[in-house]
Protein backbone atom coordinates (compact mmCIF):
# COMPACT_ATOMS: atom_id res chain seq x y z
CA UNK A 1 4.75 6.93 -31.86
CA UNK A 2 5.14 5.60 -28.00
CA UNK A 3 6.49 8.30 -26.03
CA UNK A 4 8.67 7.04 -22.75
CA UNK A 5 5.65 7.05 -20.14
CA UNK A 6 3.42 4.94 -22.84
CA UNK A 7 6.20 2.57 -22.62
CA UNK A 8 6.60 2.78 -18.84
CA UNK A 9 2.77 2.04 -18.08
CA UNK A 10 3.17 -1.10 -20.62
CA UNK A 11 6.30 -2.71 -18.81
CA UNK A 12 4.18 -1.73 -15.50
CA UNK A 13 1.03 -3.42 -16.80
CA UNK A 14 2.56 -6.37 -18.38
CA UNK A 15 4.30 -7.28 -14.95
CA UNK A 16 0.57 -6.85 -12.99
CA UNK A 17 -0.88 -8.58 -15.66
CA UNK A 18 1.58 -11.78 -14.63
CA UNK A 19 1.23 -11.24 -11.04
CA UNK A 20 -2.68 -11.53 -11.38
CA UNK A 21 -2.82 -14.76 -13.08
CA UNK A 22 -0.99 -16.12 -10.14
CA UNK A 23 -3.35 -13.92 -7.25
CA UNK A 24 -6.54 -15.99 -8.97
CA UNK A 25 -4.74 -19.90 -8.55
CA UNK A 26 -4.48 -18.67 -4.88
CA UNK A 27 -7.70 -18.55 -3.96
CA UNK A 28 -9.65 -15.02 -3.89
CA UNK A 29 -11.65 -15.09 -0.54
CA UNK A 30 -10.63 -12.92 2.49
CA UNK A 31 -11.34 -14.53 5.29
CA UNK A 32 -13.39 -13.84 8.30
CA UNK A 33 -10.32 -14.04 10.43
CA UNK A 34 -8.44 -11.39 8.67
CA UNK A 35 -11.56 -8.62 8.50
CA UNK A 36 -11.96 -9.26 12.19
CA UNK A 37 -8.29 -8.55 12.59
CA UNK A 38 -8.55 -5.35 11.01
CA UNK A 39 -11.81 -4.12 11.89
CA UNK A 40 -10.13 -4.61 15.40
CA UNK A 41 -6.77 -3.12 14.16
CA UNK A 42 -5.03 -2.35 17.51
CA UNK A 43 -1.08 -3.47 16.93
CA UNK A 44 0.51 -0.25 16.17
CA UNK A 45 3.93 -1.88 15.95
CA UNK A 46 2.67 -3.48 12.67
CA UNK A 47 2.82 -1.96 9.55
CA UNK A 48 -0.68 -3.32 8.20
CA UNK A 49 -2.80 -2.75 11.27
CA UNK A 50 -1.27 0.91 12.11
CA UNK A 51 -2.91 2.00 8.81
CA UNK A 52 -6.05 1.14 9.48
CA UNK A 53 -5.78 2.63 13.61
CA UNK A 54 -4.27 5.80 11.64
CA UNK A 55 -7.48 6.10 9.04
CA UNK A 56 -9.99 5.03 11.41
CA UNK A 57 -13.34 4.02 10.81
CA UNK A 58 -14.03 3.10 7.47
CA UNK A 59 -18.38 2.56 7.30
CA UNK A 60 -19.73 4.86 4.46
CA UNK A 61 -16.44 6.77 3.98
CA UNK A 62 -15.42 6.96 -0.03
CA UNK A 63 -12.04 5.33 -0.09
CA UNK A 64 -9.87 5.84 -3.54
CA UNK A 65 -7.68 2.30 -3.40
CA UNK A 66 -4.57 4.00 -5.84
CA UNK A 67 -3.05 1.07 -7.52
CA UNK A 68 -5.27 -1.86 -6.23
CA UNK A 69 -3.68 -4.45 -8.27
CA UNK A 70 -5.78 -7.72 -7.82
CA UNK A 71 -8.57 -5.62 -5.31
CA UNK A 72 -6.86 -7.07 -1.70
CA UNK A 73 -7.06 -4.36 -0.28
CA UNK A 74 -9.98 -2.38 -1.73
CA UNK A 75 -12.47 -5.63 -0.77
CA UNK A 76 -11.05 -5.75 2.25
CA UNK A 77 -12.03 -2.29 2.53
CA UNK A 78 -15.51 -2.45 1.37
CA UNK A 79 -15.69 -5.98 3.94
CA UNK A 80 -15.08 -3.00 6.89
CA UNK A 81 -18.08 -0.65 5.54
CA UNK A 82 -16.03 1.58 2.96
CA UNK A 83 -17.56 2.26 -0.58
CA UNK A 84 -14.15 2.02 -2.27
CA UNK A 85 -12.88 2.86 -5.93
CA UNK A 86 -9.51 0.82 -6.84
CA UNK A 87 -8.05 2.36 -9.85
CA UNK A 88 -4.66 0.20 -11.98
CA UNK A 89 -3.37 0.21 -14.83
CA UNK A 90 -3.36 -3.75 -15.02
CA UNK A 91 -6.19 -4.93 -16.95
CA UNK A 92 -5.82 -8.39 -15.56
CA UNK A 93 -5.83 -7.33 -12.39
CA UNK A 94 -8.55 -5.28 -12.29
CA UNK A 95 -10.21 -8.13 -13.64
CA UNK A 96 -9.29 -10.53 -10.52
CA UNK A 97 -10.36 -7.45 -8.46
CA UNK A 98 -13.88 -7.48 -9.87
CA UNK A 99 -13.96 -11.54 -9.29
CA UNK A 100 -12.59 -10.83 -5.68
CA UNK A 101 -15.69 -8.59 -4.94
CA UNK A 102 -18.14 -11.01 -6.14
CA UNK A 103 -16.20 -13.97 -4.29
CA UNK A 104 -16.60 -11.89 -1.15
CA UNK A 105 -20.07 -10.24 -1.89
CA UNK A 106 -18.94 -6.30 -1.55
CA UNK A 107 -19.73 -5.70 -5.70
CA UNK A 108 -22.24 -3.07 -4.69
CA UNK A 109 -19.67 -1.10 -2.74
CA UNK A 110 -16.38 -1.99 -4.71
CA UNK A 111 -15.78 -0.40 -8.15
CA UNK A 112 -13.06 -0.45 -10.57
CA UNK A 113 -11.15 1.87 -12.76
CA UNK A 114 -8.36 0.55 -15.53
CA UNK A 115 -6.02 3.67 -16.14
CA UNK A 116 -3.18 5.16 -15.61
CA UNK A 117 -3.61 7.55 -12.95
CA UNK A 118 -2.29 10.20 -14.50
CA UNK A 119 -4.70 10.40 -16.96
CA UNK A 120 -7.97 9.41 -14.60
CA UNK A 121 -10.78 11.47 -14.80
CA UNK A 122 -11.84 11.86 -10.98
CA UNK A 123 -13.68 14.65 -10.05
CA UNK A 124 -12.02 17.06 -7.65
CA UNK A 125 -13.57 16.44 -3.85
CA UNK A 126 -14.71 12.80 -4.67
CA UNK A 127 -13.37 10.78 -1.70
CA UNK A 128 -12.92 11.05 2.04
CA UNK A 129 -10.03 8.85 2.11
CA UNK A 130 -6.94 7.94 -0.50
CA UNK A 131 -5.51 4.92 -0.03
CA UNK A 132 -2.01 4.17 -1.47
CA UNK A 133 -0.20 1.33 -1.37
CA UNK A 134 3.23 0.35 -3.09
CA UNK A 135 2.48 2.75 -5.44
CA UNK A 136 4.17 6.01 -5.96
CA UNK A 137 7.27 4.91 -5.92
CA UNK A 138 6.53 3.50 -9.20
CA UNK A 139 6.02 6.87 -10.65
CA UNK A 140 8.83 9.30 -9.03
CA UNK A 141 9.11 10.78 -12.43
CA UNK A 142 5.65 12.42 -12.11
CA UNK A 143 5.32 12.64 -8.14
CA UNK A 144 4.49 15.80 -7.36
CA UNK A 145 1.57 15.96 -10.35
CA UNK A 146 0.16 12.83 -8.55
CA UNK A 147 0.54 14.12 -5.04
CA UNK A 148 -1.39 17.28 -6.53
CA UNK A 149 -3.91 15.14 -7.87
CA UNK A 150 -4.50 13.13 -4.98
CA UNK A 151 -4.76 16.08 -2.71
CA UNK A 152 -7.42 17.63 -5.29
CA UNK A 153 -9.66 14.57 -5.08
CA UNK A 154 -10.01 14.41 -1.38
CA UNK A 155 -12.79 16.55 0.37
CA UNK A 156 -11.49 19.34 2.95
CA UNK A 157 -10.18 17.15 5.79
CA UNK A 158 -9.79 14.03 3.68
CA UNK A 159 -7.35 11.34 4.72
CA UNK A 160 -4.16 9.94 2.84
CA UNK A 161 -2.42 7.12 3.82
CA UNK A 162 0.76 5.98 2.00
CA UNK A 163 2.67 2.94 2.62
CA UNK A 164 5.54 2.98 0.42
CA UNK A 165 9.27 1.14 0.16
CA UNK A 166 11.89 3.81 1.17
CA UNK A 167 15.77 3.79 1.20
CA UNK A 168 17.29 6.28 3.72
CA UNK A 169 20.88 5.34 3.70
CA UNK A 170 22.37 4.28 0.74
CA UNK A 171 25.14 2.04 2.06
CA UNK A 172 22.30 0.08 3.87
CA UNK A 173 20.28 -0.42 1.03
CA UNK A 174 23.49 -1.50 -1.05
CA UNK A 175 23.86 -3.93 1.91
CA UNK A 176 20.61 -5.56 2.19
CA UNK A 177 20.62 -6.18 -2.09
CA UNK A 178 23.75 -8.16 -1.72
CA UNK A 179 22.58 -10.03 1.21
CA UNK A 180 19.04 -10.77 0.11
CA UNK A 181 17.51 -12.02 -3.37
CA UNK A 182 17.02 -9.54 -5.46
CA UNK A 183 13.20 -7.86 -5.39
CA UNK A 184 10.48 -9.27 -7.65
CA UNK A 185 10.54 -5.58 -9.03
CA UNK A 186 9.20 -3.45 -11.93
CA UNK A 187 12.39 -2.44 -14.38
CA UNK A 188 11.04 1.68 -13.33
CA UNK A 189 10.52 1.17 -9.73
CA UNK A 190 12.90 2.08 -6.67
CA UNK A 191 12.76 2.60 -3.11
CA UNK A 192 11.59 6.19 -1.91
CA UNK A 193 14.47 8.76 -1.29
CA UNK A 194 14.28 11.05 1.17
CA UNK A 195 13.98 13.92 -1.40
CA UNK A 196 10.38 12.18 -2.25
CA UNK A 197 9.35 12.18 1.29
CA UNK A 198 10.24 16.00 1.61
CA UNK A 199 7.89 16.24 -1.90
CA UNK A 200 5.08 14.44 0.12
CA UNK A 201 5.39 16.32 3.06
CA UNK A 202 5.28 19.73 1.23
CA UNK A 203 2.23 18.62 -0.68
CA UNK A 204 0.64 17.18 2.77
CA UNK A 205 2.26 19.63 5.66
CA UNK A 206 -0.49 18.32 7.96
CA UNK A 207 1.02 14.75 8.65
CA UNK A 208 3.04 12.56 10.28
CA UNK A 209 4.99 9.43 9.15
CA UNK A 210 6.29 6.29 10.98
CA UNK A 211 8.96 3.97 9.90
CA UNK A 212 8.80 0.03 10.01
CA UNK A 213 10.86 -2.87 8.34
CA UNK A 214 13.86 -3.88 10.13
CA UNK A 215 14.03 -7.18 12.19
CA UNK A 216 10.38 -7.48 11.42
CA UNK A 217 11.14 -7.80 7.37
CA UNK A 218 13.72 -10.40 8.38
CA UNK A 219 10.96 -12.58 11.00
CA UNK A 220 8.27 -11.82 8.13
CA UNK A 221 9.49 -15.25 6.67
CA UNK A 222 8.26 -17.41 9.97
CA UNK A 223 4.71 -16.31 9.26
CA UNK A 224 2.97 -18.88 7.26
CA UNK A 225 2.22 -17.22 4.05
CA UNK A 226 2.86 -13.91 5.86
CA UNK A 227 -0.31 -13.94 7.29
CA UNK A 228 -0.26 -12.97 11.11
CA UNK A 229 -3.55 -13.97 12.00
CA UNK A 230 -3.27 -17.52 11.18
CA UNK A 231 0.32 -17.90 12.71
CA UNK A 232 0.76 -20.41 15.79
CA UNK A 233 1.04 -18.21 18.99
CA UNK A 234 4.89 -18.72 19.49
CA UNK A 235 5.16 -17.33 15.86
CA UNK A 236 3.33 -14.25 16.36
CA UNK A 237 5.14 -13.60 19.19
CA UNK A 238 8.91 -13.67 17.50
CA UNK A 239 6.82 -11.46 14.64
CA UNK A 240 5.74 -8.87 17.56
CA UNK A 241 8.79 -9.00 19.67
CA UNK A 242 10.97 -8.15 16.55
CA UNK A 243 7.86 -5.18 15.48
CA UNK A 244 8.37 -3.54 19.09
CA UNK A 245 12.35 -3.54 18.56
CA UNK A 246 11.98 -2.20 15.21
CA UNK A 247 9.93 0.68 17.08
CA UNK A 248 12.34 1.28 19.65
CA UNK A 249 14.90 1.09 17.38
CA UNK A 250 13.76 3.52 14.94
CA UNK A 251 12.83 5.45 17.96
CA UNK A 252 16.80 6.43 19.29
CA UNK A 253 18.01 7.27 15.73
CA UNK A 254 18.08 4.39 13.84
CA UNK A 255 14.85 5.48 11.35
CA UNK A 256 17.68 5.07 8.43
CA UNK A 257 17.93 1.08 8.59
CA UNK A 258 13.93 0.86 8.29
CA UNK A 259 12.90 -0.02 4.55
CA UNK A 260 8.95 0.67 4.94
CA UNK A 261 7.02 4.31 6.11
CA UNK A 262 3.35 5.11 6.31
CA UNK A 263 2.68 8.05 5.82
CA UNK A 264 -0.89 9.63 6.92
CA UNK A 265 -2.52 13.04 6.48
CA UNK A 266 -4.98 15.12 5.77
CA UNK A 267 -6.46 17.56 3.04
């Protein structure tokens, strides 16, 4: 008999599945343009470069990717000197991840795990840095288990970084659903609360979080493909100048309008 979470991780898998069959028609090679961007990460005002000024440099750190889906980000990883793990529960994605290695020649320093990660079997102390992406708040049911977990498989003055959807202010959030199509979402997934980000914070006192995701979600669109690096100039420039107001914004007391946070700390 299927007990709720079996059921859960299906409806979670069968969506990733679907998602990866559309990751491999788009191509699987990361370009040279895009590691040099991030090997170079210096644009804090961006969500996807702060992460990697936050974590620092990457060359023979162990890196646990937590939900890698189709291996983006844990090749990209391994392209900036990381031996990473990516662990999902998608079967089909972890398969595009393995053909995204090969593609971009990092199989000796990108491996793959297909499990739920509450059931993993990770030794304690096995990685200098957990990376988490879009993850946990797919499992706010178990959060403080995984947080646990996480913190148990980092060595003494590992590094976490979360980036994770979050919903601060209800009538906002109610707001932006009617005004905007509706998310390409899970059925079990929702925004973080801030009574998850007071569960993260007790699990990882030493940390700090920053807040992203206002104008810059709405300019996102004027990036071809969303992809900043291969952007004309006067399109990376309405994509910054909206990042920097976000910043300033969030900055005098508006953190409740932003819809992303990163989150980065150590063991």
């Amino acid at each position: 008999m299927h007990s709720e979470k079996d059921e859960r991780w299906e409806r979670e898998a069968a969506f990733f599945d679907e998602k990866a069959k559309v990751e491999r028609a788009s191509g699987l090679k990361i370009s040279a343009a895009t590691v040099s961007r991030y090997a170079g990460a210096h644009h804090a005002e961006f969500p996807a470069e702060y992460r990697f000024i936050e974590v620092g440099s990457l060359k023979g750190k162990r890196v646990l990717d937590i939900g890698c889906g189709d291996g983006r980000a844990t090749v990209l990883l391994a392209l900036l000197g990381a031996n990473v793990t990516g662990i999902d529960i998608s079967p089909d994605a972890i398969e595009v991840a393995k053909e995204r290695a090969a593609v971009n020649n990092v199989s000796s320093r990108a491996s793959f795990i297909c499990s739920p990660l509450e059931i993993a079997e990770i030794e304690e102390s096995s990685f200098d840095v957990i990376w988490c992406d879009a993850f946990l708040h797919h499992v706010i049911p178990d959060l403080e288990q995984i947080l646990t977990m996480m913190k148990r498989w980092l060595v003494s003055g590992g590094s976490i970084v979360i980036t994770e959807p979050v919903s601060l202010s209800k009538a906002f959030r109610s707001l932006r659903l009617a005004l905007l199509p509706a998310p390409d979402a899970t059925p079990d997934e929702r925004p973080l609360e801030p009574i998850e980000l007071a569960l993260i914070n007790k699990v990882f006192p030493n940390s700090k979080a920053r807040y992203f995701g206002l104008l810059a979600r709405a300019a996102r669109p004027i990036l071809p493909g969303g992809n900043y690096e291969f952007a004309a100039g006067w399109r990376r420039g309405i994509f910054r100048s909206a990042s920097i107001l976000d910043q300033v914004a969030f900055s005098t007391g508006l953190r409740s309008l932003s819809s992303q946070m990163i989150f980065h700390g150590t063991k």
